[in-house]
Protein backbone atom coordinates (compact mmCIF):
# COMPACT_ATOMS: atom_id res chain seq x y z
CA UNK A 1 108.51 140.31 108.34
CA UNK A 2 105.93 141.60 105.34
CA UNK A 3 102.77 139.64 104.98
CA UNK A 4 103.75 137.22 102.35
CA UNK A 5 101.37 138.28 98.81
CA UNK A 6 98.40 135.43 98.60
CA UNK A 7 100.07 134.32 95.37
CA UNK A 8 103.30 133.57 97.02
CA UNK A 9 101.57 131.69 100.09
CA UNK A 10 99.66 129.74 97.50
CA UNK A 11 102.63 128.82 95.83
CA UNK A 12 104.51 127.52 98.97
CA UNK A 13 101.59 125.24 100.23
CA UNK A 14 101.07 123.76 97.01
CA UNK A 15 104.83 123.10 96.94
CA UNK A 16 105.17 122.04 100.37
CA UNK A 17 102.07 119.45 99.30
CA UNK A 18 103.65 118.06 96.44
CA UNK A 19 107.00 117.80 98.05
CA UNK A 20 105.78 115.58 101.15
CA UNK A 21 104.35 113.52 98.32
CA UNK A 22 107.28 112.22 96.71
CA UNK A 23 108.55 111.33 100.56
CA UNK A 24 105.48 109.23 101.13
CA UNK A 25 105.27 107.75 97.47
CA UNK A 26 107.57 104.86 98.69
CA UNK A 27 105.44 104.36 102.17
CA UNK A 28 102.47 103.93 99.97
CA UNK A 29 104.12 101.65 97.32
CA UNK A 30 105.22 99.51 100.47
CA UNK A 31 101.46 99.26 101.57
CA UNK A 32 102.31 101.47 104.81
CA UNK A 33 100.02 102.47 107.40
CA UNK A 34 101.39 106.30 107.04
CA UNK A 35 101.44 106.29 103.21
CA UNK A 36 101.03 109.17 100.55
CA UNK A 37 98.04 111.04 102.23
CA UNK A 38 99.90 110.97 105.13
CA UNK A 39 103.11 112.61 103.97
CA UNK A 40 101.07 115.53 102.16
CA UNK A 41 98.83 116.35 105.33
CA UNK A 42 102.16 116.11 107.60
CA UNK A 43 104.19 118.65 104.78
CA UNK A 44 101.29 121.21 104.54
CA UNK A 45 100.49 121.35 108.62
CA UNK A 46 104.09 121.96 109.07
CA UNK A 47 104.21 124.49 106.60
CA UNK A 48 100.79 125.83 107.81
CA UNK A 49 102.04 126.52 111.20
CA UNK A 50 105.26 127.76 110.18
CA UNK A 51 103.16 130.38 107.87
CA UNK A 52 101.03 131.12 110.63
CA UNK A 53 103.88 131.86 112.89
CA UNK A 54 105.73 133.75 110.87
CA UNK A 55 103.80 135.74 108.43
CA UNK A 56 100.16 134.86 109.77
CA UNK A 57 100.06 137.53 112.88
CA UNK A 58 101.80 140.59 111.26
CA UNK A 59 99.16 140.95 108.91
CA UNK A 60 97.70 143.72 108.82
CA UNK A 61 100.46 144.82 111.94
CA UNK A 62 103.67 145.41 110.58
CA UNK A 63 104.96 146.18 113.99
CA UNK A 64 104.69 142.79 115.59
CA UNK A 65 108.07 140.92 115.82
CA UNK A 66 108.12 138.00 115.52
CA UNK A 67 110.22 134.29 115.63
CA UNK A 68 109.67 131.73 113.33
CA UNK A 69 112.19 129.47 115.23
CA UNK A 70 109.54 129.05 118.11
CA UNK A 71 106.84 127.20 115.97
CA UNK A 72 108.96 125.17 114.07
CA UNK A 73 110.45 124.06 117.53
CA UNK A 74 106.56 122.65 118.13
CA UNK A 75 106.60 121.44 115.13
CA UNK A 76 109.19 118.78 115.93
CA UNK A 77 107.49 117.91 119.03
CA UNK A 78 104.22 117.55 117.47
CA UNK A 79 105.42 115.04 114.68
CA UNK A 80 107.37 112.75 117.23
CA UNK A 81 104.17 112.21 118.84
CA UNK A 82 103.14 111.11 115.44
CA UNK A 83 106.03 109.14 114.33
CA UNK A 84 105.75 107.10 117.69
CA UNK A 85 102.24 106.12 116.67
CA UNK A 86 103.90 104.51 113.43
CA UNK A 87 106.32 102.45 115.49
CA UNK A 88 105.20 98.64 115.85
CA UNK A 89 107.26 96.02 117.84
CA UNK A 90 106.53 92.74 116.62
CA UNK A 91 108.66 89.83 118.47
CA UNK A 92 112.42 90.58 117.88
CA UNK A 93 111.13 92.91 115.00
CA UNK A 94 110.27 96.56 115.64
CA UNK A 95 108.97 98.22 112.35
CA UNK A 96 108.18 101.46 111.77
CA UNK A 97 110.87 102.87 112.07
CA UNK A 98 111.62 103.90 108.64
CA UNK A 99 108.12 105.46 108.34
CA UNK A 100 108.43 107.41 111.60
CA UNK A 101 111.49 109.04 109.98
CA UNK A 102 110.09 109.79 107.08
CA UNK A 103 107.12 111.77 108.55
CA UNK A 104 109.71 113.60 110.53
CA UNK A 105 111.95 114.65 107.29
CA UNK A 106 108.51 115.44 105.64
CA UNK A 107 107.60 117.83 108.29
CA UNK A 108 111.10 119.03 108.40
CA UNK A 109 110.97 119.64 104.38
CA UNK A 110 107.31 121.25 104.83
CA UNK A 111 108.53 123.70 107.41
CA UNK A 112 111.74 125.03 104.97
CA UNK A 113 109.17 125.23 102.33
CA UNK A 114 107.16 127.85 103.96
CA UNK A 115 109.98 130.08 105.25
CA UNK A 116 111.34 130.06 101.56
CA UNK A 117 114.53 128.04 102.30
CA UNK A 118 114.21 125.96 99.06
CA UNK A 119 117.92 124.67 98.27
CA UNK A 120 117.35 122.78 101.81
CA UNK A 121 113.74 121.76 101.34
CA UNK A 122 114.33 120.71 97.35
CA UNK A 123 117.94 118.88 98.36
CA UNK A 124 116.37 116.91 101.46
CA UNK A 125 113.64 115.65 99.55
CA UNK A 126 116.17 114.60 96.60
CA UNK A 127 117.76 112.58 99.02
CA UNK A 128 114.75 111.04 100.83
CA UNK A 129 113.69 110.04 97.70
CA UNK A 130 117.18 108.61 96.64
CA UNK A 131 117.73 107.10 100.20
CA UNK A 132 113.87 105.32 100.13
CA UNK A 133 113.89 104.13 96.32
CA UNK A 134 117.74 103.32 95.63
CA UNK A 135 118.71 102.73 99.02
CA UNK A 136 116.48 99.90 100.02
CA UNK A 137 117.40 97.57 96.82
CA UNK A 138 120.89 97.92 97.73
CA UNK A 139 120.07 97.06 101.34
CA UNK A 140 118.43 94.33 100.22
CA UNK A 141 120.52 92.47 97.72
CA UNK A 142 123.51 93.38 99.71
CA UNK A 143 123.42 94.61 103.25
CA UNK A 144 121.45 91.97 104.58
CA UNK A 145 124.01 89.09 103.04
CA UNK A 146 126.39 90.98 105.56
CA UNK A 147 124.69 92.05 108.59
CA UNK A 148 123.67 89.15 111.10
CA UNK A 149 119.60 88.23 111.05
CA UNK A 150 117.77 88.03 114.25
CA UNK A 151 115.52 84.82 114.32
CA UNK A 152 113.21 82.96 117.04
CA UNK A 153 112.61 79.65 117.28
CA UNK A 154 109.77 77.90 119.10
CA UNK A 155 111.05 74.31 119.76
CA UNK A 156 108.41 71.55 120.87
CA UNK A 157 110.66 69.10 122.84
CA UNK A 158 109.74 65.72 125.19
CA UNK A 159 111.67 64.74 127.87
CA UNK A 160 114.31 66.86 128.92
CA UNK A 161 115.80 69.24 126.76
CA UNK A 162 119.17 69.13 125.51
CA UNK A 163 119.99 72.71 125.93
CA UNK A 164 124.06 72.01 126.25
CA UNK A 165 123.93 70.08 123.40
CA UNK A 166 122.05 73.29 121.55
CA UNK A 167 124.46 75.69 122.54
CA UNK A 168 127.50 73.81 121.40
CA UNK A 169 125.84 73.56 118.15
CA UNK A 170 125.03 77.20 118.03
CA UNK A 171 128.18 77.94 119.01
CA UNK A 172 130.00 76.08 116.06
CA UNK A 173 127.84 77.43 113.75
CA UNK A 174 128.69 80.85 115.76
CA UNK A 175 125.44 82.04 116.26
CA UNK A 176 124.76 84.48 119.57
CA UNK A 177 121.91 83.75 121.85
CA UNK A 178 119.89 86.68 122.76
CA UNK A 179 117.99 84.59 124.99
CA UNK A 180 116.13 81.21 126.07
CA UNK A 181 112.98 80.75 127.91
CA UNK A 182 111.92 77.31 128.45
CA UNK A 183 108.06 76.46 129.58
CA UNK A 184 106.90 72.43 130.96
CA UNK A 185 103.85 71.77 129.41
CA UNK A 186 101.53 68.44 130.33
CA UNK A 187 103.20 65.12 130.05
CA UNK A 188 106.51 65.87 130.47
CA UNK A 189 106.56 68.12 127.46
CA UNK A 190 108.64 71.55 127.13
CA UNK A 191 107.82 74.75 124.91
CA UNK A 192 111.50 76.36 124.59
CA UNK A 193 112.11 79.61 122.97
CA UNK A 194 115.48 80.45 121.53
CA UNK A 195 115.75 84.33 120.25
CA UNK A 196 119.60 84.17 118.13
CA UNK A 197 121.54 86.16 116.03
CA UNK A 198 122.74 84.14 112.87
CA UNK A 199 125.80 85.14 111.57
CA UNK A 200 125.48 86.55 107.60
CA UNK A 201 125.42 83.79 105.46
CA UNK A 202 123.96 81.45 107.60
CA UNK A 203 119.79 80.59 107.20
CA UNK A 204 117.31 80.33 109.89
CA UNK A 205 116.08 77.21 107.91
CA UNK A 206 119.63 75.43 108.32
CA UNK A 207 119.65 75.74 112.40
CA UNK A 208 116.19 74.82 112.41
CA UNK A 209 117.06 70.86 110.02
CA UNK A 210 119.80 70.93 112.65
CA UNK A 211 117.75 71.40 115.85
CA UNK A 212 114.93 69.06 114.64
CA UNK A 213 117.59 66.26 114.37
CA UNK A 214 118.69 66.24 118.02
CA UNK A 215 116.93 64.01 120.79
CA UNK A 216 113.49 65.13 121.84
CA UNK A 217 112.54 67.20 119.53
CA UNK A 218 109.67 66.90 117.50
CA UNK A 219 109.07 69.87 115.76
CA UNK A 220 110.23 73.47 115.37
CA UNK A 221 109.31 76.99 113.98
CA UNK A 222 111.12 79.58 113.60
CA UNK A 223 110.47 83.58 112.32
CA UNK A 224 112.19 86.53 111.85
């Protein structure tokens, strides 16, 4: 490989900037931790050690060989480490995830950018942006009508509980249990936990009217 003209390796950081930007608009328009900034730092260190690698040590040494395939390999390694540090479980809930991919695409994007591959880098980001912005107003007027919703329940009970009674009603209402832990508390009082999968259709506030009307129980809350 030539040394790539300063012109040229202007041209491909500012590009690999801009596109890592339109990645991480939507993480900053969501109020993400790993928002615009983010995106444009993880595109142009990509690119910048892709560019190192491949053009960086022949200059001025036209007879070094090298392989460009080796950094971007530590480039993927590198940016899980820093996807994993954008992945939050929270309950049932892990989020994060979404995020964590998009740094990886961006990096992914900022690496073709510097090796000149542009009908990859310029398509990918097309459809990052597409899948980010169009994708997640489908998902949510329609996708989550269809797809089951994973809800807790904390359920402040006296006496003993009537868990088979529960279950028969979850079970009409065909909801799954994930799981059920159940803590005695003083005076005869019990903390239980329910973790479910509602079927689509079918809202977390309509199991909890139902549980709150059985024997014992005085109150219950419930999140997603």
């Amino acid at each position: 490989m030539e040394p790539l003209p300063l012109q040229e390796l202007m041209f491909r950081v500012l590009m690999a900037g801009a596109l890592g930007a339109l990645v991480g608009l939507d993480r900053e328009l969501s109020d993400k931790a790993a928002g615009l900034r983010t995106h444009i730092l993880v595109s142009l260190g990509a690119a910048l050690f892709t560019l190192t690698g491949a053009f960086g040590v022949v200059a001025g040494n036209s007879n070094v060989t090298v392989d460009p395939t080796r950094v971007a390999a530590q480039v993927v390694t590198g940016i899980g480490f820093l996807g994993a540090g954008a992945i939050i479980r929270q309950g049932l809930t892990v989020r994060g995830l979404t995020t964590a991919a998009g740094l990886w695409v961006t990096a992914a994007i900022g690496t073709a950018v510097a090796l000149g591959f542009w009908e990859g880098a310029l398509a990918t980001t097309a459809v990052s942006v597409v899948a980010l912005f169009g994708l997640k107003r489908l998902e949510r007027k329609l996708l989550r009508q269809l797809k089951p919703g994973r809800v807790e329940f904390v359920i402040d009970a006296a006496g003993e509980f009537p868990l088979h009674e529960v279950t028969e009603m979850l079970h009409e209402r065909k909801c799954r249990i994930d799981s059920v832990a159940m803590e005695t508390t003083d005076e005869d009082r019990r903390n239980v936990t329910l973790s479910l999968r509602l079927p689509p259709r079918t809202g977390a506030q309509e199991i909890a009217d139902a549980l709150r009307s059985m024997d014992g129980v005085s109150n219950v809350d419930w999140s997603r």
